[in-house]
PDB file of N, CA and C in Angstrom:
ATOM      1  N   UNK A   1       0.847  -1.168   0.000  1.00  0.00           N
ATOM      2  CA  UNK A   1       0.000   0.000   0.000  1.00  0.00           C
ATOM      3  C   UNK A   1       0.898   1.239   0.000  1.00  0.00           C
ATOM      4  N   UNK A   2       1.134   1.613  -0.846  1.00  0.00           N
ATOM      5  CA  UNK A   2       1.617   3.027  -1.141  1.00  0.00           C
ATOM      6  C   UNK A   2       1.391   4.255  -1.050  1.00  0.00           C
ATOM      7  N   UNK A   3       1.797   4.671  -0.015  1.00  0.00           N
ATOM      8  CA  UNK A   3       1.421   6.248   0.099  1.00  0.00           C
ATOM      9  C   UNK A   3       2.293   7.696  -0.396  1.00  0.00           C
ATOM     10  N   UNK A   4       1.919   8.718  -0.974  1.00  0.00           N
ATOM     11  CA  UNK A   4       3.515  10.087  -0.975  1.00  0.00           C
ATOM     12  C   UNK A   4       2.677  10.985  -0.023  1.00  0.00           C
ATOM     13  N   UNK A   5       4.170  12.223   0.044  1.00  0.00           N
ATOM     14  CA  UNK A   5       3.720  12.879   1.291  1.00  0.00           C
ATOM     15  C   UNK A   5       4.854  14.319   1.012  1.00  0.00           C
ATOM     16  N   UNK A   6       4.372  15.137   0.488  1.00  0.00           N
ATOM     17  CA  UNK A   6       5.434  16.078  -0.271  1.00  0.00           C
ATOM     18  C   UNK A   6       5.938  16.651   1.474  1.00  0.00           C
ATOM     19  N   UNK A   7       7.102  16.814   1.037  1.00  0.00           N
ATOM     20  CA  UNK A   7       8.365  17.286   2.338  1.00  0.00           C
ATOM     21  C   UNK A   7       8.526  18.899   1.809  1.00  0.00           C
ATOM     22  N   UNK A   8       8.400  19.200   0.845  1.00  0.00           N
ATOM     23  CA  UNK A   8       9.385  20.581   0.470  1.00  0.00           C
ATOM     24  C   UNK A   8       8.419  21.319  -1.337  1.00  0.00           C
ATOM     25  N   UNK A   9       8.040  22.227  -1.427  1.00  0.00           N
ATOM     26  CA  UNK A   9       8.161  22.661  -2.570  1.00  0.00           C
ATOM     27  C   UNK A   9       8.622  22.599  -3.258  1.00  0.00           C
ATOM     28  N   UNK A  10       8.621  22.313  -4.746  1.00  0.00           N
ATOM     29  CA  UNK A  10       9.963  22.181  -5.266  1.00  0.00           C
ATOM     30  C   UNK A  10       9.997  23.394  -6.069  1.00  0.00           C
ATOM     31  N   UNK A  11      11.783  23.978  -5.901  1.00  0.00           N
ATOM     32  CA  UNK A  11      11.550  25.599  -6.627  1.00  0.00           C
ATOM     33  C   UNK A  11      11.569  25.192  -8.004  1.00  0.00           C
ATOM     34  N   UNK A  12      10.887  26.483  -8.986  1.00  0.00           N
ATOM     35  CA  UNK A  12      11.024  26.667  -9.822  1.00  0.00           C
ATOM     36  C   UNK A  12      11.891  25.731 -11.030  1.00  0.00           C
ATOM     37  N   UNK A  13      12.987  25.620 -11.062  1.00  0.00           N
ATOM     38  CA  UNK A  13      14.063  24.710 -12.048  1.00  0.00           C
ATOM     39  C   UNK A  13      13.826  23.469 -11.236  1.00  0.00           C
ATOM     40  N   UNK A  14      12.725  22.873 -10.557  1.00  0.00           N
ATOM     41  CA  UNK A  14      12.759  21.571  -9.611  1.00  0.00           C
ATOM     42  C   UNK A  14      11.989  20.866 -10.586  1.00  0.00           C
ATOM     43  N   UNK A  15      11.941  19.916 -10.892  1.00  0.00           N
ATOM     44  CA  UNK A  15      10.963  18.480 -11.187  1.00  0.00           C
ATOM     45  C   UNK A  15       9.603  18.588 -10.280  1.00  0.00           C
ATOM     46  N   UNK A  16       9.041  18.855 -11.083  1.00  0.00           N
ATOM     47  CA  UNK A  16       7.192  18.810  -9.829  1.00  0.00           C
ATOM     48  C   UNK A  16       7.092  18.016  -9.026  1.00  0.00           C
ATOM     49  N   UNK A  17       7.769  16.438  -9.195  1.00  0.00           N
ATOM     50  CA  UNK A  17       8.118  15.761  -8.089  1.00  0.00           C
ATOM     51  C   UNK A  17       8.894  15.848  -6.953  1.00  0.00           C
ATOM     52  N   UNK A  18       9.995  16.742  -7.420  1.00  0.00           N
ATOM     53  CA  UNK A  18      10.881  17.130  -6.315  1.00  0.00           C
ATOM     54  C   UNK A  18      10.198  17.389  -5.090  1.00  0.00           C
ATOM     55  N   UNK A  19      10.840  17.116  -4.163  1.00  0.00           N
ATOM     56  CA  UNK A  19      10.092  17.014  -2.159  1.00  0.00           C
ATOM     57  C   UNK A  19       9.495  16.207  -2.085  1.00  0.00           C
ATOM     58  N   UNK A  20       8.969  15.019  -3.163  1.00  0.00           N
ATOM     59  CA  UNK A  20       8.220  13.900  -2.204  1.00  0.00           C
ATOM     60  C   UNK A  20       8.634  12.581  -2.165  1.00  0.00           C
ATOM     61  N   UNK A  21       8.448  12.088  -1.406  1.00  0.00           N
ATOM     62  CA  UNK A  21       8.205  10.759  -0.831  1.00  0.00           C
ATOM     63  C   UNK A  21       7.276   9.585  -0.979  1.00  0.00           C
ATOM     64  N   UNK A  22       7.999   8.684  -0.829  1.00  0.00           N
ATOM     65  CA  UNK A  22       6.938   7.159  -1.308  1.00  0.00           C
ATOM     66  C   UNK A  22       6.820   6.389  -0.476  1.00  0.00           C
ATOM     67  N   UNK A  23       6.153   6.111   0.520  1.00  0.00           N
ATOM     68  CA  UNK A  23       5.689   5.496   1.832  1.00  0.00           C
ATOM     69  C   UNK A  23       5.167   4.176   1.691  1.00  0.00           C
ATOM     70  N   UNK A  24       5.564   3.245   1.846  1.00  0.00           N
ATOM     71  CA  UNK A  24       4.997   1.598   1.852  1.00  0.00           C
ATOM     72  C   UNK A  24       4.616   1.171   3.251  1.00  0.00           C
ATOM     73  N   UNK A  25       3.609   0.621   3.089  1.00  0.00           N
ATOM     74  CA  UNK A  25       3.573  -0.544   4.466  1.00  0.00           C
ATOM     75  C   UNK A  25       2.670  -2.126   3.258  1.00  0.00           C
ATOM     76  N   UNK A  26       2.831  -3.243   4.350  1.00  0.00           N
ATOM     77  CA  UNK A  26       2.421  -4.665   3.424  1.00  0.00           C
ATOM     78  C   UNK A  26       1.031  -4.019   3.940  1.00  0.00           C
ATOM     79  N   UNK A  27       0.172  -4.743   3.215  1.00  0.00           N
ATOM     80  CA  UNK A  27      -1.242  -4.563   2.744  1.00  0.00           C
ATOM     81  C   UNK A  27      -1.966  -5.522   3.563  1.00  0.00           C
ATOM     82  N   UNK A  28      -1.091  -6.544   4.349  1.00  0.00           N
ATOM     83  CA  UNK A  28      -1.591  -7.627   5.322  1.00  0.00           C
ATOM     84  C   UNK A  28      -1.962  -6.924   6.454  1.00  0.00           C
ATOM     85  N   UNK A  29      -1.294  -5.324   6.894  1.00  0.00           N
ATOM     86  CA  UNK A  29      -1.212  -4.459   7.968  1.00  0.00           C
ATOM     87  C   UNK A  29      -3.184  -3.667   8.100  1.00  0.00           C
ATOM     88  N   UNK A  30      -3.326  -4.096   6.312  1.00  0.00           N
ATOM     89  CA  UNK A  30      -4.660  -3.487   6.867  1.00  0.00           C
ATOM     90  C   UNK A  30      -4.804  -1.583   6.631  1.00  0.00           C
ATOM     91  N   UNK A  31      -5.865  -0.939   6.016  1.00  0.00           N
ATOM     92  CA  UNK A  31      -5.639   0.161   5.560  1.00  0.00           C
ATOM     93  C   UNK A  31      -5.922   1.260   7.002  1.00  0.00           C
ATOM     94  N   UNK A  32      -6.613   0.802   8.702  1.00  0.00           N
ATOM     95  CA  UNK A  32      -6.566   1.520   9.135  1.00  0.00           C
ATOM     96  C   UNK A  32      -5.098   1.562   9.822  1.00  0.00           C
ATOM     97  N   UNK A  33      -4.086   0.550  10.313  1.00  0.00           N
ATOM     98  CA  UNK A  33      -2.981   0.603  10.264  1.00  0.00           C
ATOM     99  C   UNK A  33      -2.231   1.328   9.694  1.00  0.00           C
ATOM    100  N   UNK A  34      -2.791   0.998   8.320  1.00  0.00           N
ATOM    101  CA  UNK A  34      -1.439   1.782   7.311  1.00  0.00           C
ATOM    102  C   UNK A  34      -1.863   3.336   7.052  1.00  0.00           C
ATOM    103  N   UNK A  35      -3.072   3.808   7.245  1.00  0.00           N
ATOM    104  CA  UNK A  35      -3.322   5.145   7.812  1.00  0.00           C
ATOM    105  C   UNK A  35      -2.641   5.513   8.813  1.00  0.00           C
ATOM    106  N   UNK A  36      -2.539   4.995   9.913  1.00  0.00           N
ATOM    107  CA  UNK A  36      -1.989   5.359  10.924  1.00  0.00           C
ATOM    108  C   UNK A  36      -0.230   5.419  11.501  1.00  0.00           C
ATOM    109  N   UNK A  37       0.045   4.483  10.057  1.00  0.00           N
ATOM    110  CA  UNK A  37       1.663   4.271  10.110  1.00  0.00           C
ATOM    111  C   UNK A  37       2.036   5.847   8.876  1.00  0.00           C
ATOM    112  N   UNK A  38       0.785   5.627   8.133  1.00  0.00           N
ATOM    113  CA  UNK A  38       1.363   6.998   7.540  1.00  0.00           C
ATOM    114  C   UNK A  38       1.449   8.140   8.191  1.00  0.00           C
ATOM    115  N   UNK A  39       0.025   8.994   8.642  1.00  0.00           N
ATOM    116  CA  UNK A  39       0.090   9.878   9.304  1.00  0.00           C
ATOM    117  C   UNK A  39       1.541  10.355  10.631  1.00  0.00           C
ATOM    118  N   UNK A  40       2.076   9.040  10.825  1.00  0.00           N
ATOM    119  CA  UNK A  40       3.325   9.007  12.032  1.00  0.00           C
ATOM    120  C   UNK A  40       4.394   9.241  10.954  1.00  0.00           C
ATOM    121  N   UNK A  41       4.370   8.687   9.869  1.00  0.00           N
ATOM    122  CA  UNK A  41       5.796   9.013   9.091  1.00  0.00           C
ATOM    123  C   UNK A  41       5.636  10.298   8.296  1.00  0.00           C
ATOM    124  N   UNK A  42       4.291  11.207   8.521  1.00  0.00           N
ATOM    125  CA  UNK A  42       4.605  12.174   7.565  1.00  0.00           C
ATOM    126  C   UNK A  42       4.909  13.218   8.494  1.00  0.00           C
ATOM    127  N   UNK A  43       4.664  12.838   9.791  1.00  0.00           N
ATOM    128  CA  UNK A  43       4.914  14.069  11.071  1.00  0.00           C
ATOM    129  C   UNK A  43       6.342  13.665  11.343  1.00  0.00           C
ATOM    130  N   UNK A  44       7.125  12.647  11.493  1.00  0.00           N
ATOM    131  CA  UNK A  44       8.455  12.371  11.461  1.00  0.00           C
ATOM    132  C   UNK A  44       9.141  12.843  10.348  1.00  0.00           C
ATOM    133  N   UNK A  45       8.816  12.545   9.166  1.00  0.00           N
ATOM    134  CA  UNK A  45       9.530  12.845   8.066  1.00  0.00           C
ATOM    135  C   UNK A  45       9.543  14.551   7.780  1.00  0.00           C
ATOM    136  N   UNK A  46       8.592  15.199   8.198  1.00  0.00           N
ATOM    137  CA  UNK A  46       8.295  16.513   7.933  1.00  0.00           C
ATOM    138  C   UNK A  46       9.524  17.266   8.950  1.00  0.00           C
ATOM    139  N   UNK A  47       9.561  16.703  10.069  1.00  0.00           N
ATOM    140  CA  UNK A  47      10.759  17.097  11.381  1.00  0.00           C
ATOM    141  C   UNK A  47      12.458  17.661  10.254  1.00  0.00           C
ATOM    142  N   UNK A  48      12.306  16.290   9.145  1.00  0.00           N
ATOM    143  CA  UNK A  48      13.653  16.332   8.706  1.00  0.00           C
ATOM    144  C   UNK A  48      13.937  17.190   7.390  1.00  0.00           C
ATOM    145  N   UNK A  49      12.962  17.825   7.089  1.00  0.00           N
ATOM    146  CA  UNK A  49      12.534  18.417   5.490  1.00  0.00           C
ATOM    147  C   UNK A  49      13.110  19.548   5.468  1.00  0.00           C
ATOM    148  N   UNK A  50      14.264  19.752   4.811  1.00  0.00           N
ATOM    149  CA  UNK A  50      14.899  21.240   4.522  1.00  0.00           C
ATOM    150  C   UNK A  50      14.409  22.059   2.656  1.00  0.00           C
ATOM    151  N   UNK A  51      14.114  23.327   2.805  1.00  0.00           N
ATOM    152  CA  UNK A  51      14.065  23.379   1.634  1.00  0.00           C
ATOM    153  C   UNK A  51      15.384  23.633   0.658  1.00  0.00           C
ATOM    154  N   UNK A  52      15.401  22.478   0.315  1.00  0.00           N
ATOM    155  CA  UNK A  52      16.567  22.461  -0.335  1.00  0.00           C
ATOM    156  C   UNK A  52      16.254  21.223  -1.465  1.00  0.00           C
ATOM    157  N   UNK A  53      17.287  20.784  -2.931  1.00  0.00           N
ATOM    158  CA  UNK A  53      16.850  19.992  -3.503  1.00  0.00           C
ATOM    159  C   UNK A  53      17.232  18.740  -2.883  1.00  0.00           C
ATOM    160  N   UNK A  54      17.840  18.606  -1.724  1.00  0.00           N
ATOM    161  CA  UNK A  54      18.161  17.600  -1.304  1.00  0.00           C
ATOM    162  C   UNK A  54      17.214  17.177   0.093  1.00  0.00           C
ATOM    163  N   UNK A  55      15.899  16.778   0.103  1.00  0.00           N
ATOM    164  CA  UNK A  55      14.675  16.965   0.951  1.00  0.00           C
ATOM    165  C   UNK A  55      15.292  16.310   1.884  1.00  0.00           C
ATOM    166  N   UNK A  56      15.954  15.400   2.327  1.00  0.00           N
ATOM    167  CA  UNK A  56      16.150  14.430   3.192  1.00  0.00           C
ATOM    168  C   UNK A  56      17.728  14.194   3.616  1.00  0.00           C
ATOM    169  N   UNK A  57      18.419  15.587   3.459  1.00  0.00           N
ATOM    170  CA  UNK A  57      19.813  15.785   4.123  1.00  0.00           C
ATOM    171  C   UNK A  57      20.217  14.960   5.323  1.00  0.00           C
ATOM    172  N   UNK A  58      19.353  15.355   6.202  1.00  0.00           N
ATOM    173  CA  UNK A  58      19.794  14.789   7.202  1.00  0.00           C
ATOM    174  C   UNK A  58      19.368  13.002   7.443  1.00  0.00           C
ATOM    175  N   UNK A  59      19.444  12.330   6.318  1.00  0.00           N
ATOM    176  CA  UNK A  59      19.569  10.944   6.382  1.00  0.00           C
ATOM    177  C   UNK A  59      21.138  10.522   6.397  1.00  0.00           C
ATOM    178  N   UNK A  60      22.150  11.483   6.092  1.00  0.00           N
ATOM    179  CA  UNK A  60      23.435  11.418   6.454  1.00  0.00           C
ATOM    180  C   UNK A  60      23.790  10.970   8.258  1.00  0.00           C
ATOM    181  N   UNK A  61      23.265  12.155   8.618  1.00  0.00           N
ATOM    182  CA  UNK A  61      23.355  12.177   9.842  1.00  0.00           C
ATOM    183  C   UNK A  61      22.476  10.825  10.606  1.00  0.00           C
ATOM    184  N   UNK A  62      21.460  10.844  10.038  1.00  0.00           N
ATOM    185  CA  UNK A  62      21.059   9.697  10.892  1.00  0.00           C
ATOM    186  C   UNK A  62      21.435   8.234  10.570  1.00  0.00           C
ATOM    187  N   UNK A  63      22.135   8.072   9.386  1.00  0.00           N
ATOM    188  CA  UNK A  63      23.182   6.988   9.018  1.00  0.00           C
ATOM    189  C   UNK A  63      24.200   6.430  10.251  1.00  0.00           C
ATOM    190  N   UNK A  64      24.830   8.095  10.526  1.00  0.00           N
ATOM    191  CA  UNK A  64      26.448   7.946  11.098  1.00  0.00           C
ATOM    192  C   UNK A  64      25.426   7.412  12.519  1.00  0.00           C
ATOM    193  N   UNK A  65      24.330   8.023  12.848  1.00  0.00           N
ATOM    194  CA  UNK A  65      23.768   7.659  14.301  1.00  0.00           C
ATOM    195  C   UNK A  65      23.936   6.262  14.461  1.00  0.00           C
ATOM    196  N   UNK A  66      23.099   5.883  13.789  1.00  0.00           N
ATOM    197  CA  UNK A  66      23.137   4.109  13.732  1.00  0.00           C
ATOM    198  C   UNK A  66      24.116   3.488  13.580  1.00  0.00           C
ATOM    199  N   UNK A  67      25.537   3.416  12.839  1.00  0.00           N
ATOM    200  CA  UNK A  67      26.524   2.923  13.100  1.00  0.00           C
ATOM    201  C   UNK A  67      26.993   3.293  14.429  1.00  0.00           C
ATOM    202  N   UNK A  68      27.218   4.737  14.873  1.00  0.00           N
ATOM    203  CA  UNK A  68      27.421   5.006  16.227  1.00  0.00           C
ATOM    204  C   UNK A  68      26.832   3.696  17.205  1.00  0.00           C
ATOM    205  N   UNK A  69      25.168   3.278  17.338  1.00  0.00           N
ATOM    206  CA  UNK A  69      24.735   2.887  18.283  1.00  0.00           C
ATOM    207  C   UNK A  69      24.804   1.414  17.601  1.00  0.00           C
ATOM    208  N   UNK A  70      25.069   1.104  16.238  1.00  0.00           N
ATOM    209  CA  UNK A  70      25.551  -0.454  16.405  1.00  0.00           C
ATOM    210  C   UNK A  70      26.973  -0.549  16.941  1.00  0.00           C
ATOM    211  N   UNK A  71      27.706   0.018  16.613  1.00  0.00           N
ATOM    212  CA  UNK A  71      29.073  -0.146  17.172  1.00  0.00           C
ATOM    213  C   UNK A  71      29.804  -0.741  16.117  1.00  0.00           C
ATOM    214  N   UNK A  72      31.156  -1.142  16.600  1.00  0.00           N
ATOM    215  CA  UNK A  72      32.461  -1.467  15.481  1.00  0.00           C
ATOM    216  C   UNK A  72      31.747  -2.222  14.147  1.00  0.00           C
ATOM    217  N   UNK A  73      32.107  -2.064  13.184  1.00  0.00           N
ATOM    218  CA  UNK A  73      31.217  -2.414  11.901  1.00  0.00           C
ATOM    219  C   UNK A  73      32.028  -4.326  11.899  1.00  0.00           C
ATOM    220  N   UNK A  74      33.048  -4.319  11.976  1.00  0.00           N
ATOM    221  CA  UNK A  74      34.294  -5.256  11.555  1.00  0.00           C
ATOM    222  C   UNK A  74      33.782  -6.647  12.961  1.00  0.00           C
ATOM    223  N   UNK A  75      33.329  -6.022  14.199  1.00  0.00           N
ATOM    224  CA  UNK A  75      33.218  -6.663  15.163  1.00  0.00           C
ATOM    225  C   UNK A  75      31.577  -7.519  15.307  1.00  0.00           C
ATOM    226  N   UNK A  76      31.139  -6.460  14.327  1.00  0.00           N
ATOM    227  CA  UNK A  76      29.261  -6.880  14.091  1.00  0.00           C
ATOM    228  C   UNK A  76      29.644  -7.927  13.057  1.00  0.00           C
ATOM    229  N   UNK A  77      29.760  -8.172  11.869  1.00  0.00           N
ATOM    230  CA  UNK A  77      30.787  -9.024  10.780  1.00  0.00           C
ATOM    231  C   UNK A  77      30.976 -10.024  11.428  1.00  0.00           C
ATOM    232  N   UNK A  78      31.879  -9.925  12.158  1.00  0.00           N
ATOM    233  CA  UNK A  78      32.405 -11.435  12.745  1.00  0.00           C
ATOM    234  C   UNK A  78      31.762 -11.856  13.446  1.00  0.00           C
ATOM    235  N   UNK A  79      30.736 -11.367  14.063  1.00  0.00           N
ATOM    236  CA  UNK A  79      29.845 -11.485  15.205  1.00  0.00           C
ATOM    237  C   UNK A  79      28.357 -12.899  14.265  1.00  0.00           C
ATOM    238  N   UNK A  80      27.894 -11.699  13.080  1.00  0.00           N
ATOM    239  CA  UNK A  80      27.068 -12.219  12.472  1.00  0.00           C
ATOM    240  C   UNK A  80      28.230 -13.904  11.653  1.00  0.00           C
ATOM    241  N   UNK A  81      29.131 -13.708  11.465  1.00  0.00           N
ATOM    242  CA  UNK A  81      29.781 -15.022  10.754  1.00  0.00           C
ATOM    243  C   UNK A  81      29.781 -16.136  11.364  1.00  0.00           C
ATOM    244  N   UNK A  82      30.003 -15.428  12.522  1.00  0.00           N
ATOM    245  CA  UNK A  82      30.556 -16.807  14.060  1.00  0.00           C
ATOM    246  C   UNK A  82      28.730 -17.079  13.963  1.00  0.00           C
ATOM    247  N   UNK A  83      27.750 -16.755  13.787  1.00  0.00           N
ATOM    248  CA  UNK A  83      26.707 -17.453  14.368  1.00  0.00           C
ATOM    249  C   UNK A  83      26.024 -17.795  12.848  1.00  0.00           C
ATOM    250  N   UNK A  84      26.366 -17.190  11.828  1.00  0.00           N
ATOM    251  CA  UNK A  84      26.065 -18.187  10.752  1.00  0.00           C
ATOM    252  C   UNK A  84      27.098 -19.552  10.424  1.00  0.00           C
ATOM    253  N   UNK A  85      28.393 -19.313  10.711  1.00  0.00           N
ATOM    254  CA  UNK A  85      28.996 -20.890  10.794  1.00  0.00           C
ATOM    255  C   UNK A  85      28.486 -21.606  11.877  1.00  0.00           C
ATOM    256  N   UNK A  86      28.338 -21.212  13.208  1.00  0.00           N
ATOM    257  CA  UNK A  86      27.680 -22.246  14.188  1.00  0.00           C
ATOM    258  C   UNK A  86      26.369 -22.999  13.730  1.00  0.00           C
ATOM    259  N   UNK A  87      25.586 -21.568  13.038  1.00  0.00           N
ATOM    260  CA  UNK A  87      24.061 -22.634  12.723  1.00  0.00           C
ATOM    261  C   UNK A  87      24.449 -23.317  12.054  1.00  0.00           C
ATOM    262  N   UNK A  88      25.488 -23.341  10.650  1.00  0.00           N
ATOM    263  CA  UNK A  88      25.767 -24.173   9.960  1.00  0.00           C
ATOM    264  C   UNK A  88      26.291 -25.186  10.140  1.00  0.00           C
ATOM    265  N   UNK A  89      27.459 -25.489  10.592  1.00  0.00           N
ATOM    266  CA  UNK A  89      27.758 -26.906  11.414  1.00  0.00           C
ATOM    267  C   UNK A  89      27.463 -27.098  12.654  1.00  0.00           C
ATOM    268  N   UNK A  90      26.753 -28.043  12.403  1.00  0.00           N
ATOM    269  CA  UNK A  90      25.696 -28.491  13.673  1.00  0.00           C
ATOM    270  C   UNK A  90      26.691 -29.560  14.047  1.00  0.00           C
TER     271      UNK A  90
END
């Protein structure tokens, strides 16, 4: 179920599409759900909306966050290997 949700105007030399967004949820969720998952992502997503052609800048920043709070990238790796070789040899 597909929803958009324009973030930004787009100026003048912009693509009429420019500022929006394409919102999914599965369709098993049900359309008052997925009303309600939209309405939450267009008040979140709106938080991050600069006018600029780049609507969603700060997905940089919230990149580096998440590596921040997973931690060492090299140590997650070996982490996930060691427990896909364990499931594997049983």
């Amino acid at each position: 179920m597909p929803g958009f949700k324009r973030l930004a105007t787009p100026r003048p030399m912009e693509h009429s599409l420019a500022g929006i967004v394409r919102l999914e949820v599965r369709a098993a969720l049900g359309v008052v759900r997925a009303i309600e998952l939209a309405n939450l992502a267009a008040v979140q997503l709106s938080r991050f909306a600069r006018r600029a052609p780049q609507n969603l800048v700060p997905v940089g920043a919230l990149e580096e966050q998440l590596r921040h709070r997973l931690g060492d990238a090299l140590t997650i790796r070996r982490a996930i290997e060691r427990q896909i070789w364990e499931g594997v040899t049983l």
